[in-house]
PDB file of N, CA and C in Angstrom:
ATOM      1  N   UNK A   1     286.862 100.941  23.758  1.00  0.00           N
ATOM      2  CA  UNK A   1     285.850 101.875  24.234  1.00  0.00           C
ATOM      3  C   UNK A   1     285.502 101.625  25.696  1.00  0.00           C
ATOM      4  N   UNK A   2     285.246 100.445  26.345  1.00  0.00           N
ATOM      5  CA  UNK A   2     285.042 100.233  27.526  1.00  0.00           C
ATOM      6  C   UNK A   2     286.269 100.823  28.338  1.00  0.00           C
ATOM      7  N   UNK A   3     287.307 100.831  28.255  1.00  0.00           N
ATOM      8  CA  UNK A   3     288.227 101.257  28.679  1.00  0.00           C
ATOM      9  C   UNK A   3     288.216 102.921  29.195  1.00  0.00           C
ATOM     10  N   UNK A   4     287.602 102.987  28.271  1.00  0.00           N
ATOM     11  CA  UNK A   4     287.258 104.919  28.144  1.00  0.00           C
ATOM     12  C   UNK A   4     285.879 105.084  29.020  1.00  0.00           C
ATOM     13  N   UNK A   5     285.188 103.712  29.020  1.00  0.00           N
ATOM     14  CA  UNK A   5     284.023 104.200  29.963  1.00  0.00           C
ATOM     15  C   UNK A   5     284.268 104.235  31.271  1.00  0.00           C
ATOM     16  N   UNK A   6     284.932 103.240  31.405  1.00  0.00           N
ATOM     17  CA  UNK A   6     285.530 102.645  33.146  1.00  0.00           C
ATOM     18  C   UNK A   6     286.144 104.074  33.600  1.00  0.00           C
ATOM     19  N   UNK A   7     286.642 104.054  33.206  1.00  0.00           N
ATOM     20  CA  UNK A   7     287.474 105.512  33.044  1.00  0.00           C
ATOM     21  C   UNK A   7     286.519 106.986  33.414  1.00  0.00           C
ATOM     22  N   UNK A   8     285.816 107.400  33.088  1.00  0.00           N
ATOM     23  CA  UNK A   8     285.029 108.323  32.656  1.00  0.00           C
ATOM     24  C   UNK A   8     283.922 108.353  33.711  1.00  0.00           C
ATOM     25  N   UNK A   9     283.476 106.396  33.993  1.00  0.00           N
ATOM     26  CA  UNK A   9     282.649 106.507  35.006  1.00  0.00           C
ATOM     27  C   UNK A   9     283.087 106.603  36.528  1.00  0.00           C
ATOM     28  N   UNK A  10     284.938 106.318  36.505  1.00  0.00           N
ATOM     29  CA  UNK A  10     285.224 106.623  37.355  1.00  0.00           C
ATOM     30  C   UNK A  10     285.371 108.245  38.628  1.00  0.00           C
ATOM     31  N   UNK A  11     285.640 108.995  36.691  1.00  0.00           N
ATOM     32  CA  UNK A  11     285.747 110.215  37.202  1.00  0.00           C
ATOM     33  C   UNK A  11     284.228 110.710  37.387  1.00  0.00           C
ATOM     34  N   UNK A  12     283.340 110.286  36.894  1.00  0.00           N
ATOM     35  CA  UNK A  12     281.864 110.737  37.432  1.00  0.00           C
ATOM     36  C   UNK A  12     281.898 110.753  38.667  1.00  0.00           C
ATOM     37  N   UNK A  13     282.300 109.232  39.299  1.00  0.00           N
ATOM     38  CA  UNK A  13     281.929 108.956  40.552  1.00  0.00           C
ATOM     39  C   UNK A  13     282.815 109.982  41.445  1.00  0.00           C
ATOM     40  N   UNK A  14     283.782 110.000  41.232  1.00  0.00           N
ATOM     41  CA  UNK A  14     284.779 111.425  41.946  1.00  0.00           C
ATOM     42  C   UNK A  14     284.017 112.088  42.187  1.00  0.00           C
ATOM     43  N   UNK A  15     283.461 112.978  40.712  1.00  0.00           N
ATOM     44  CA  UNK A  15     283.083 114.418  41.193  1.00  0.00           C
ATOM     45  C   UNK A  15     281.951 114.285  41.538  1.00  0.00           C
ATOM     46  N   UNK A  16     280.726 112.986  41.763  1.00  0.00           N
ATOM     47  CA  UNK A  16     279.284 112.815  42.416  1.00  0.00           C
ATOM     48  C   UNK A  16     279.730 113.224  44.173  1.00  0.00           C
ATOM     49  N   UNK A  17     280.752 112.741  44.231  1.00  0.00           N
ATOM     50  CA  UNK A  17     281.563 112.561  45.670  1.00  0.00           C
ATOM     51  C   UNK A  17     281.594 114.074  46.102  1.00  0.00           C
ATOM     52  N   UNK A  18     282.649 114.780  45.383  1.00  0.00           N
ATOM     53  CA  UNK A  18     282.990 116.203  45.252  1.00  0.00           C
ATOM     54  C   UNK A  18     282.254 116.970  45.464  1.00  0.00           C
ATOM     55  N   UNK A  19     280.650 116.788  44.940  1.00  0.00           N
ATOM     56  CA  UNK A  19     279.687 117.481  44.707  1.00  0.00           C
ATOM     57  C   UNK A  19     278.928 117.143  46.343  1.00  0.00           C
ATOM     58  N   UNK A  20     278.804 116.432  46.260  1.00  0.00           N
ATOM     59  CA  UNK A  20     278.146 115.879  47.704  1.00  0.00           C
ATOM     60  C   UNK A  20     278.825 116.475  48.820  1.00  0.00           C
ATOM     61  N   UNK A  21     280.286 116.525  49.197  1.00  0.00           N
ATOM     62  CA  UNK A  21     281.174 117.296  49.915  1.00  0.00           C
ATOM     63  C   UNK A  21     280.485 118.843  49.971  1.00  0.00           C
ATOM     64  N   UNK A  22     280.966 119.159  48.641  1.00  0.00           N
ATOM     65  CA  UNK A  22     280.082 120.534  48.357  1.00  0.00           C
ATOM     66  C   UNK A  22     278.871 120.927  49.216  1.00  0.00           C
ATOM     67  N   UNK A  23     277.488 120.408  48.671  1.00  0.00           N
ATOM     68  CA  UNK A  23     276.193 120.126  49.278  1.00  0.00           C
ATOM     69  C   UNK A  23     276.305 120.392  50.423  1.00  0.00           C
ATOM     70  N   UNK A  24     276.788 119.261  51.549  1.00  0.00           N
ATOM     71  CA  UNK A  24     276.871 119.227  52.905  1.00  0.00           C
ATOM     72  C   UNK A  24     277.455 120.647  53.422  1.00  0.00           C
ATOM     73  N   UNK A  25     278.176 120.460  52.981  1.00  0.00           N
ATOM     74  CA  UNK A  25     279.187 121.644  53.524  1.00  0.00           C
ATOM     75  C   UNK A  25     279.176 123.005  53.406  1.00  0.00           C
ATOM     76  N   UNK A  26     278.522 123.614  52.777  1.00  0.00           N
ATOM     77  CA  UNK A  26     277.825 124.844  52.029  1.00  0.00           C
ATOM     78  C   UNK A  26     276.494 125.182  52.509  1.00  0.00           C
ATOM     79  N   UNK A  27     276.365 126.725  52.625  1.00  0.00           N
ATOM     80  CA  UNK A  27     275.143 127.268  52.617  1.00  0.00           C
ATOM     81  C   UNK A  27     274.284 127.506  51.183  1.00  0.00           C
ATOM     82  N   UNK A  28     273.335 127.936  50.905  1.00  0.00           N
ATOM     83  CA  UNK A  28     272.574 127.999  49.972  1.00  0.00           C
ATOM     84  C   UNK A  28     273.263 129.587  49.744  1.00  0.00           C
ATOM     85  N   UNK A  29     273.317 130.146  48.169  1.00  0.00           N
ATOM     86  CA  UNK A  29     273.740 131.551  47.785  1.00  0.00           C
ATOM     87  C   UNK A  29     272.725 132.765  48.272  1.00  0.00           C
ATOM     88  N   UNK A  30     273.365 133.589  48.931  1.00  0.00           N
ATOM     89  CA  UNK A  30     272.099 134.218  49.498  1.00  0.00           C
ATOM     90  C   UNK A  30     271.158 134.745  47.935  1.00  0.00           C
ATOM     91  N   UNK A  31     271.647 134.955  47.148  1.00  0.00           N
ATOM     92  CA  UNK A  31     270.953 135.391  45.942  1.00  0.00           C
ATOM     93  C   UNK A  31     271.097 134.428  45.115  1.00  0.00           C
ATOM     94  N   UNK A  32     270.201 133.984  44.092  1.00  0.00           N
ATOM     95  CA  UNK A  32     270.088 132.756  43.425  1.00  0.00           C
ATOM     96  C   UNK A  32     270.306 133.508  42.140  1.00  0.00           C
ATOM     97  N   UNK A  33     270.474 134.773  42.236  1.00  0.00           N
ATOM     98  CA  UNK A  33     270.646 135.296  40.547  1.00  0.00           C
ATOM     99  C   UNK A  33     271.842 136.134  40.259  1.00  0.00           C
ATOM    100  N   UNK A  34     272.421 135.707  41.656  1.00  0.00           N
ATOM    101  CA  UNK A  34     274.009 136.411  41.884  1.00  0.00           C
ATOM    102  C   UNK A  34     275.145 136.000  40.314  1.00  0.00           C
ATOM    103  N   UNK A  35     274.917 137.156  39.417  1.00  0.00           N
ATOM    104  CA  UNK A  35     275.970 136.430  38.265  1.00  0.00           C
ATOM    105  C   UNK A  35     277.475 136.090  38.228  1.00  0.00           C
ATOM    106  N   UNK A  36     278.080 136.592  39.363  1.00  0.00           N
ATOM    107  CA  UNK A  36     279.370 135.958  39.591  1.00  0.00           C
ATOM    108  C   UNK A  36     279.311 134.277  40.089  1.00  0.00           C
ATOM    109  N   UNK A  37     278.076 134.166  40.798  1.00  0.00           N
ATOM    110  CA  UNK A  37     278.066 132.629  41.559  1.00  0.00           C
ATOM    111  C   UNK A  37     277.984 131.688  40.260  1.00  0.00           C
ATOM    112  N   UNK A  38     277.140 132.228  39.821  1.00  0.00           N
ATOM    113  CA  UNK A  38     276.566 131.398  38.289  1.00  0.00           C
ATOM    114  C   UNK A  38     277.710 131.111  37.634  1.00  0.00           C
ATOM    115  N   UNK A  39     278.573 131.964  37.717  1.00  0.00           N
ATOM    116  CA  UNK A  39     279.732 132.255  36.464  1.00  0.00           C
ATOM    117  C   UNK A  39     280.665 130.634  37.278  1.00  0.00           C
ATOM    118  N   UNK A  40     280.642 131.127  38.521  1.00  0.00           N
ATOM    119  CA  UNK A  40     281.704 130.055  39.093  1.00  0.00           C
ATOM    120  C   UNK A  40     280.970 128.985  38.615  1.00  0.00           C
ATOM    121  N   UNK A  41     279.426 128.427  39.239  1.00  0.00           N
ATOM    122  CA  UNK A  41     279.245 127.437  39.176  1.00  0.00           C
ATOM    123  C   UNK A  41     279.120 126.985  37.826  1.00  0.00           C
ATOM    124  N   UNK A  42     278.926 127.500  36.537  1.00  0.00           N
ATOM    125  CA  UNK A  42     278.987 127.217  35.277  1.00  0.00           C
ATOM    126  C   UNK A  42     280.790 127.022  35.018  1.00  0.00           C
ATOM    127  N   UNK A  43     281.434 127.594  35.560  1.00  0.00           N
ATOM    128  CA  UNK A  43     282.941 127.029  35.090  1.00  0.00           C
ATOM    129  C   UNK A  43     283.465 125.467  35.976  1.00  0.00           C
ATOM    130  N   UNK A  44     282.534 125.162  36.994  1.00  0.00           N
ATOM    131  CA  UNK A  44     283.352 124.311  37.434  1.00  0.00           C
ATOM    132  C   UNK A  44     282.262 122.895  37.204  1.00  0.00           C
ATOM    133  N   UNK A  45     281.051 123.267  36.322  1.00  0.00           N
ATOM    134  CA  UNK A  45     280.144 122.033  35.797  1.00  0.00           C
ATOM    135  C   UNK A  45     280.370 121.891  34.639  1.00  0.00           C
ATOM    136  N   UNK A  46     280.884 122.848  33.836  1.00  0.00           N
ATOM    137  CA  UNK A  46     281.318 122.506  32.066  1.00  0.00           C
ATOM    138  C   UNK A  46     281.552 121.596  31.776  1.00  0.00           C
ATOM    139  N   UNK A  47     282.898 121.062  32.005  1.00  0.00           N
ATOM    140  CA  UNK A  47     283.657 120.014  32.222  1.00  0.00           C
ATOM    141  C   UNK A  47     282.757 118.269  32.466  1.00  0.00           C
ATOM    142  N   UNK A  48     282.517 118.683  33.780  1.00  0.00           N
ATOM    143  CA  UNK A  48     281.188 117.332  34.287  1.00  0.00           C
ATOM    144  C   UNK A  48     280.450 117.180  33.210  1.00  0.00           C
ATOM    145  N   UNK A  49     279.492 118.187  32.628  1.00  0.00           N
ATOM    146  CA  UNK A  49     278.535 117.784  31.788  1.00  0.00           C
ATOM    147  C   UNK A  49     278.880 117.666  30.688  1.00  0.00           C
ATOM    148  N   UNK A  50     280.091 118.020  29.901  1.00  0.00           N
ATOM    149  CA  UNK A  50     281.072 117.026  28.426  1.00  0.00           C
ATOM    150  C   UNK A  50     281.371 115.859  29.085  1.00  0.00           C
ATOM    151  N   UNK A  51     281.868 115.727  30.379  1.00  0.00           N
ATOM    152  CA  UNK A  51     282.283 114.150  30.087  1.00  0.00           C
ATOM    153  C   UNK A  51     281.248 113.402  30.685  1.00  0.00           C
ATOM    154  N   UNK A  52     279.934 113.948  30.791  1.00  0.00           N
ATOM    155  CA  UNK A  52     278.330 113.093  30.793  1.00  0.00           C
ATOM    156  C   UNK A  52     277.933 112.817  29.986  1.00  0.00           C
ATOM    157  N   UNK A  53     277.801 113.785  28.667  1.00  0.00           N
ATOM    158  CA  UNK A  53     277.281 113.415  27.516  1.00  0.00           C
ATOM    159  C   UNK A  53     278.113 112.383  26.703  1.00  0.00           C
ATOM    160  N   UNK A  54     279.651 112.166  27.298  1.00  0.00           N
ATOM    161  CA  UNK A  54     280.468 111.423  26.147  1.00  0.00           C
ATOM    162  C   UNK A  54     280.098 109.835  26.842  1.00  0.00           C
ATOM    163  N   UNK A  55     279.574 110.491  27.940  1.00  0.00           N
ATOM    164  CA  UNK A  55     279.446 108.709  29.214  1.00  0.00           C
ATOM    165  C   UNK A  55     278.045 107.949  28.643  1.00  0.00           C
ATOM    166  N   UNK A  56     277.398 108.935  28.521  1.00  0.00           N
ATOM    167  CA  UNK A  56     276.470 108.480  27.988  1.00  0.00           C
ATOM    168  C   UNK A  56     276.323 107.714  26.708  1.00  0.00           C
ATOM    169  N   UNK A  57     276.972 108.494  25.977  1.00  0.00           N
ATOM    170  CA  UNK A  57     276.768 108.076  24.521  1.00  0.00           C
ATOM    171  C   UNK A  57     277.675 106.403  24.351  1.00  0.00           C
ATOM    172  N   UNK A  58     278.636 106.641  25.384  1.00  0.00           N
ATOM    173  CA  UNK A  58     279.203 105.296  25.336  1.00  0.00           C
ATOM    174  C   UNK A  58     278.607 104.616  25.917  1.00  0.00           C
ATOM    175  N   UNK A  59     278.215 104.532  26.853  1.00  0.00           N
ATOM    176  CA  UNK A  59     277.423 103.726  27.732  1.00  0.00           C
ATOM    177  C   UNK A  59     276.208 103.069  27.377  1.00  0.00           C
ATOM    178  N   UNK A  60     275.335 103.956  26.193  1.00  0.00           N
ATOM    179  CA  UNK A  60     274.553 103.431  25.321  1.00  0.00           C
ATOM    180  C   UNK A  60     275.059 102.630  24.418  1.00  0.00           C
ATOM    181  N   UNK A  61     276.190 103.110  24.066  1.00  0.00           N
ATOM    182  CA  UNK A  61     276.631 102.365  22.706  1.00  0.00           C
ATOM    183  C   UNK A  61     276.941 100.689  23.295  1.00  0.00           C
ATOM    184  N   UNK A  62     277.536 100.354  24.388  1.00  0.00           N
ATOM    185  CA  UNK A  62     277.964  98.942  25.393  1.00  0.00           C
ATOM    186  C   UNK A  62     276.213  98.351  24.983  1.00  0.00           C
ATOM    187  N   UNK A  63     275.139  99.418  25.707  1.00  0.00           N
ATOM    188  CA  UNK A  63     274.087  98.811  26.422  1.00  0.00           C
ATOM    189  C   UNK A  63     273.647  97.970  25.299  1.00  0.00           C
ATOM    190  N   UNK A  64     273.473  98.965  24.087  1.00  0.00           N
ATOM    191  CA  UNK A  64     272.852  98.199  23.061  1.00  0.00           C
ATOM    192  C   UNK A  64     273.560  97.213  22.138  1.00  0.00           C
ATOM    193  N   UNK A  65     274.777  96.758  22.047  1.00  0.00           N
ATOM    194  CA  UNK A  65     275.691  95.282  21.771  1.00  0.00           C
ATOM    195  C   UNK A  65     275.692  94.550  22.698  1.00  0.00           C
ATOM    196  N   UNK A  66     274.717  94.761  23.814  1.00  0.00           N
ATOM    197  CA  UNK A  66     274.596  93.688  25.005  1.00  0.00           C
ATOM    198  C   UNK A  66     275.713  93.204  25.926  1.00  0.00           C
ATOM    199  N   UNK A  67     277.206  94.737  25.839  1.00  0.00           N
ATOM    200  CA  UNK A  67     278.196  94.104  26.999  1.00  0.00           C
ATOM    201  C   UNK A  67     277.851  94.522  27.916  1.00  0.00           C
ATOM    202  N   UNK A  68     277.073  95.268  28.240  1.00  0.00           N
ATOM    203  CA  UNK A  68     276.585  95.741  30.133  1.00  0.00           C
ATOM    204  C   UNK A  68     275.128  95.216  30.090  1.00  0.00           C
ATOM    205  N   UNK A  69     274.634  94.785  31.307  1.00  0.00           N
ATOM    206  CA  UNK A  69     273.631  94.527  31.633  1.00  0.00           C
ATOM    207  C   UNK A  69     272.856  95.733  32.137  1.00  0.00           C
ATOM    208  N   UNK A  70     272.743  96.480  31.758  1.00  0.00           N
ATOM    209  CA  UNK A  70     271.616  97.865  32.059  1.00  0.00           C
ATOM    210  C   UNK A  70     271.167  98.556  31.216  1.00  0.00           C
ATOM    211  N   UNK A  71     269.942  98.572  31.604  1.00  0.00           N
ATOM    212  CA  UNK A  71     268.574  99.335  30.646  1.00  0.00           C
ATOM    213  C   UNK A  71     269.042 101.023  30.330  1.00  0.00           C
ATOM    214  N   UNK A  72     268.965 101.072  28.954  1.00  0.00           N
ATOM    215  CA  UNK A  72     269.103 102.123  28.328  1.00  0.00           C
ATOM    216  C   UNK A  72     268.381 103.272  29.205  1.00  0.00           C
ATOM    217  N   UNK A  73     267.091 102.870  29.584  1.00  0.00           N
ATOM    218  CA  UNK A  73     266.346 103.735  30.337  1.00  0.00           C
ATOM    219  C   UNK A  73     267.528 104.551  31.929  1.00  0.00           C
ATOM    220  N   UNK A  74     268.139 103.528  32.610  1.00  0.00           N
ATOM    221  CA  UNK A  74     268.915 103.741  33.701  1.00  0.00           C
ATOM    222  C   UNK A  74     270.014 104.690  33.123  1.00  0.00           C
ATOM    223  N   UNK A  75     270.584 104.495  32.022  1.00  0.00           N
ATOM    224  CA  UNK A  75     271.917 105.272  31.740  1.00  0.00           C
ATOM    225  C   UNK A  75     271.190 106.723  31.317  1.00  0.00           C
ATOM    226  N   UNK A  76     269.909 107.118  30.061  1.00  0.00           N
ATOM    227  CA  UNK A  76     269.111 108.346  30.309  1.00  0.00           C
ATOM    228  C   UNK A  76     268.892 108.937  31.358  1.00  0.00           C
ATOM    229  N   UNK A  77     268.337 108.169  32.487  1.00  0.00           N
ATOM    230  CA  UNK A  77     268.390 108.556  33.912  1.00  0.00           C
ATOM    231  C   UNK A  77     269.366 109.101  34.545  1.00  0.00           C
ATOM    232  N   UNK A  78     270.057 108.155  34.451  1.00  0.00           N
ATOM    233  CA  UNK A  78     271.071 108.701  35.592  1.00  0.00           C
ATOM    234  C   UNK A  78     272.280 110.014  35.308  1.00  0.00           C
ATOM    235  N   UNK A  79     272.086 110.337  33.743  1.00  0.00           N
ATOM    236  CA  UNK A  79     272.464 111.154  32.954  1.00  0.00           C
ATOM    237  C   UNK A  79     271.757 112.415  33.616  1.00  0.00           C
ATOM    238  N   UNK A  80     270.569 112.412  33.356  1.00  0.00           N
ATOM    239  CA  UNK A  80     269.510 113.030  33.686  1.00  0.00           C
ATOM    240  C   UNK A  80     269.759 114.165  35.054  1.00  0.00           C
ATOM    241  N   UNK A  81     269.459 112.686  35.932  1.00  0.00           N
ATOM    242  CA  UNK A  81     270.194 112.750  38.061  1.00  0.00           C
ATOM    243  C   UNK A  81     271.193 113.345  38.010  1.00  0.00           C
ATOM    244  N   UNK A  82     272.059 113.147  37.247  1.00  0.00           N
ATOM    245  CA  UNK A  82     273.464 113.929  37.883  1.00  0.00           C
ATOM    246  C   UNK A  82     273.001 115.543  37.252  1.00  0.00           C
ATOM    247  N   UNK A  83     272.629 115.639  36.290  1.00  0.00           N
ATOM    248  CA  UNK A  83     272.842 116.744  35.872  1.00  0.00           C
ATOM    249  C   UNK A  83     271.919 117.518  36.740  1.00  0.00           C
ATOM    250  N   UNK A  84     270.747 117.317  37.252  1.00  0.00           N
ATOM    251  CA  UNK A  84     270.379 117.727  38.523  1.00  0.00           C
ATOM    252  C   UNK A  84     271.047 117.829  39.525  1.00  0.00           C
ATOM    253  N   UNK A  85     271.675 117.266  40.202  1.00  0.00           N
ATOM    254  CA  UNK A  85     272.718 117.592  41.166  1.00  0.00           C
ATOM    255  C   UNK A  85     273.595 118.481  41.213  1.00  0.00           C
ATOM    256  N   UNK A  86     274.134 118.599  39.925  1.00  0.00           N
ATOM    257  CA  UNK A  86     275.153 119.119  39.738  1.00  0.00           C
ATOM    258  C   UNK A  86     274.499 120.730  39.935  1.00  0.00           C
ATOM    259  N   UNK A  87     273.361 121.237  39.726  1.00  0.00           N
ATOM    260  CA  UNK A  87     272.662 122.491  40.437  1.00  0.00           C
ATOM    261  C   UNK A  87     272.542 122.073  41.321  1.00  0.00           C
ATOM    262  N   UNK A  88     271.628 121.358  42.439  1.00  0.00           N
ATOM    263  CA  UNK A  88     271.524 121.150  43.479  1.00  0.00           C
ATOM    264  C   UNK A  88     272.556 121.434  44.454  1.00  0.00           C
ATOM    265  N   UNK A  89     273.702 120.728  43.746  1.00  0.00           N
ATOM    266  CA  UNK A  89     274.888 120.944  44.824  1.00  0.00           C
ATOM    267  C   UNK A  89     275.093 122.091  45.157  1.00  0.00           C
ATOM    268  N   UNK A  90     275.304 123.711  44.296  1.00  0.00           N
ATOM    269  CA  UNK A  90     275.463 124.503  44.374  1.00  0.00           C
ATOM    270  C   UNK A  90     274.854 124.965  44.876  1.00  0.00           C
ATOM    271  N   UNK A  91     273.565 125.086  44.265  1.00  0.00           N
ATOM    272  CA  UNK A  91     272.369 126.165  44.649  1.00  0.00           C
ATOM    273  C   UNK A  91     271.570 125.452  45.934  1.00  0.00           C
ATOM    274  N   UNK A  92     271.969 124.014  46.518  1.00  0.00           N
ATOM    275  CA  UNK A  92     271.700 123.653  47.878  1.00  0.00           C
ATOM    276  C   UNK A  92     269.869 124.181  47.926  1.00  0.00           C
ATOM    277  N   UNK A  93     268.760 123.576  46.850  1.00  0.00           N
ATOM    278  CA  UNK A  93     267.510 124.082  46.654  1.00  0.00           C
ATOM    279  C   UNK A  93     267.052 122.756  46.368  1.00  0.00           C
ATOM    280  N   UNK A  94     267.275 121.725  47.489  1.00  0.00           N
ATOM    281  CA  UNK A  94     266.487 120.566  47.275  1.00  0.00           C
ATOM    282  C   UNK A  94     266.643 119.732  48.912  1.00  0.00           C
ATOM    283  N   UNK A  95     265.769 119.694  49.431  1.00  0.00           N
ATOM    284  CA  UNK A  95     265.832 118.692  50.523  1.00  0.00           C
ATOM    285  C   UNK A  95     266.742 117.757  50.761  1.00  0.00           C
ATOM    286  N   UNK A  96     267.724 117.365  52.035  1.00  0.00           N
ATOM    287  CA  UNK A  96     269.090 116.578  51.900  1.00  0.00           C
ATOM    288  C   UNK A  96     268.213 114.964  51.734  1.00  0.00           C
ATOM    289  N   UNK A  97     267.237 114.894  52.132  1.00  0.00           N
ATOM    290  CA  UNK A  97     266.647 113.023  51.604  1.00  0.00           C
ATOM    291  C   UNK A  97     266.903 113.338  50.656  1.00  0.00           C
ATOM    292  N   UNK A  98     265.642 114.221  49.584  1.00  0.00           N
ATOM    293  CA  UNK A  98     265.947 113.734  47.677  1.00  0.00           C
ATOM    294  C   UNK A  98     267.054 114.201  47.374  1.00  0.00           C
ATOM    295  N   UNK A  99     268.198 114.555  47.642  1.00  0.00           N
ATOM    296  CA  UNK A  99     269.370 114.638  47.648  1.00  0.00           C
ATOM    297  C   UNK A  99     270.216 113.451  47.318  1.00  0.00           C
ATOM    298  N   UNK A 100     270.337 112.932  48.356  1.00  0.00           N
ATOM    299  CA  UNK A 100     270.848 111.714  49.225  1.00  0.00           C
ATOM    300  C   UNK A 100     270.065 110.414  47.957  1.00  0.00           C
ATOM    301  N   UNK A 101     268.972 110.465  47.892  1.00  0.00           N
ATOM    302  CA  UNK A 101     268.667 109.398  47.141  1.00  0.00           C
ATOM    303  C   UNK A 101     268.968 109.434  45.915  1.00  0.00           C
ATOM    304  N   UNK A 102     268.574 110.917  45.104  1.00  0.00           N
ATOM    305  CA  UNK A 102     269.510 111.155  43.719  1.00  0.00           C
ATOM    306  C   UNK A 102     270.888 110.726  43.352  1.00  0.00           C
ATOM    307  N   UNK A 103     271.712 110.878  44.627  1.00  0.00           N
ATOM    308  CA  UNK A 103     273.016 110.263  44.721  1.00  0.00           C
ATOM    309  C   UNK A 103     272.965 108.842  44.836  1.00  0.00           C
ATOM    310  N   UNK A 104     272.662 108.556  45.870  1.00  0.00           N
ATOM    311  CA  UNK A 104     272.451 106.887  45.645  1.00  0.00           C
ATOM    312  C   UNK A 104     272.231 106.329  44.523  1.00  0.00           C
ATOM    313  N   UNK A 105     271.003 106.682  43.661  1.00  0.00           N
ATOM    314  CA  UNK A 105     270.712 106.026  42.464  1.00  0.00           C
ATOM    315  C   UNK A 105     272.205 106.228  41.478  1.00  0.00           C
ATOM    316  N   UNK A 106     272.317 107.260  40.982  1.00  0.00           N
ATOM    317  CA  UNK A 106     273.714 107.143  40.357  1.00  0.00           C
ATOM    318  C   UNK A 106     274.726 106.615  41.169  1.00  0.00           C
ATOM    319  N   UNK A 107     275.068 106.647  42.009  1.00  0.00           N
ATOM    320  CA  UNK A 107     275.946 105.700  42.493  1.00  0.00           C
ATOM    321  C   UNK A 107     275.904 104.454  41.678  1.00  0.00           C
ATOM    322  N   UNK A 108     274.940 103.802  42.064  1.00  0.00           N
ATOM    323  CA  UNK A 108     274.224 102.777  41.851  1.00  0.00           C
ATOM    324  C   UNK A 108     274.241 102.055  40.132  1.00  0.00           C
ATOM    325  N   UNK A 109     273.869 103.060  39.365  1.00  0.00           N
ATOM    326  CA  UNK A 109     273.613 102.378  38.532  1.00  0.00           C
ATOM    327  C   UNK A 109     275.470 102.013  37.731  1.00  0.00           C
ATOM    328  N   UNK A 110     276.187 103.762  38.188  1.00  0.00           N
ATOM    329  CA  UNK A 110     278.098 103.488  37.763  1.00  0.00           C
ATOM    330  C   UNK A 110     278.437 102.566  38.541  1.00  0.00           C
ATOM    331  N   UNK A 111     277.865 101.610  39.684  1.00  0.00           N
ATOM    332  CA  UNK A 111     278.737 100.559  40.219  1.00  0.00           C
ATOM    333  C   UNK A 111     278.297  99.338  39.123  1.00  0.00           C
ATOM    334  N   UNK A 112     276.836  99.608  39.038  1.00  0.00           N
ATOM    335  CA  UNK A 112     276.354  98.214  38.422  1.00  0.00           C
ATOM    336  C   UNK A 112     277.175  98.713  36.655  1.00  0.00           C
ATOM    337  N   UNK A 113     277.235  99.005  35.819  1.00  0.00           N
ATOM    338  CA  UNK A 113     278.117  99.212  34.460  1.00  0.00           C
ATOM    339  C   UNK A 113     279.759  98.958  35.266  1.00  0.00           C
ATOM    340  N   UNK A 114     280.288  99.691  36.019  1.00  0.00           N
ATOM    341  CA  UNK A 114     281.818  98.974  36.297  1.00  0.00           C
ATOM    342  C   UNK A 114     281.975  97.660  36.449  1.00  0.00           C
ATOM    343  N   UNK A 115     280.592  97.303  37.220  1.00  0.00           N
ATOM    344  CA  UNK A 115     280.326  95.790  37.522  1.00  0.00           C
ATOM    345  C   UNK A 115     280.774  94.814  36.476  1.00  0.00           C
ATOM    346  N   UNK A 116     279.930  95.358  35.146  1.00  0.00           N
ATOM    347  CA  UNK A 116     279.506  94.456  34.081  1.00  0.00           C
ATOM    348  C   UNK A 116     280.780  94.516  33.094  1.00  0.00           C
ATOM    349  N   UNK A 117     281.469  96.093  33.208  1.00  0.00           N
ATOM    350  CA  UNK A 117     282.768  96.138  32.681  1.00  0.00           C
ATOM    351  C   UNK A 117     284.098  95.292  33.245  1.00  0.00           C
ATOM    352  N   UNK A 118     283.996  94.787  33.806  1.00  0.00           N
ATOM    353  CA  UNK A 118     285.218  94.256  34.603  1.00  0.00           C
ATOM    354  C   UNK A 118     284.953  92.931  34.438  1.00  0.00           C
ATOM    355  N   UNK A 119     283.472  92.351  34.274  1.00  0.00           N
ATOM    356  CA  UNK A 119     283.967  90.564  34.101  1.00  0.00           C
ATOM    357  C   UNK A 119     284.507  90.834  32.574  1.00  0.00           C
TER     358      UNK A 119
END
């Protein structure tokens, strides 16, 4: 199972990356209720948010047999953070600081679990 997380949290970290590219680089949709934009941005987060919920559930499952050192609370979280972003990025409707720090924290907490996966 760890194998599948390392894995999984790797590709998180990709598309946190991807998404951030996105962000920067993008204007905000001139219409926020534009249903073609939606359509895109719902086909290209599907994906992200199945392999969040499967990250999660593993990631809980490590936390609580005590092989990673991180609070159940951080992996809810950061579950949480991304899935915020993952609008944010698109819809570019959040200030680039709380941006920037939302990212950081997930960063953060998939370095510290790869951390704990690898000794």
């Amino acid at each position: 199972m760890s194998q599948q997380l390392i894995k999984r949290t790797h590709n998180l970290r990709n598309e946190l990356d991807t998404l951030k590219k996105y962000y920067l680089t993008h204007e905000p949709p001139k219409n926020k209720s534009d249903k073609n934009f939606f359509l895109m941005v719902k086909e290209r987060t599907n994906p992200i948010y199945q392999t969040l919920e499967r990250w999660e559930e593993e990631a809980l499952h490590l936390v609580k047999q005590r092989i990673v050192d991180v609070h159940p609370q951080q992996i809810t979280s950061t579950k949480e953070n991304m899935e915020l972003l993952l609008l944010h990025s698109f819809y570019i409707d959040v200030k680039r600081k709380r941006y920037m720090e939302l990212n950081h924290s997930i960063h953060y907490v998939f370095d510290q679990l790869l951390r704990d996966l690898s000794k």
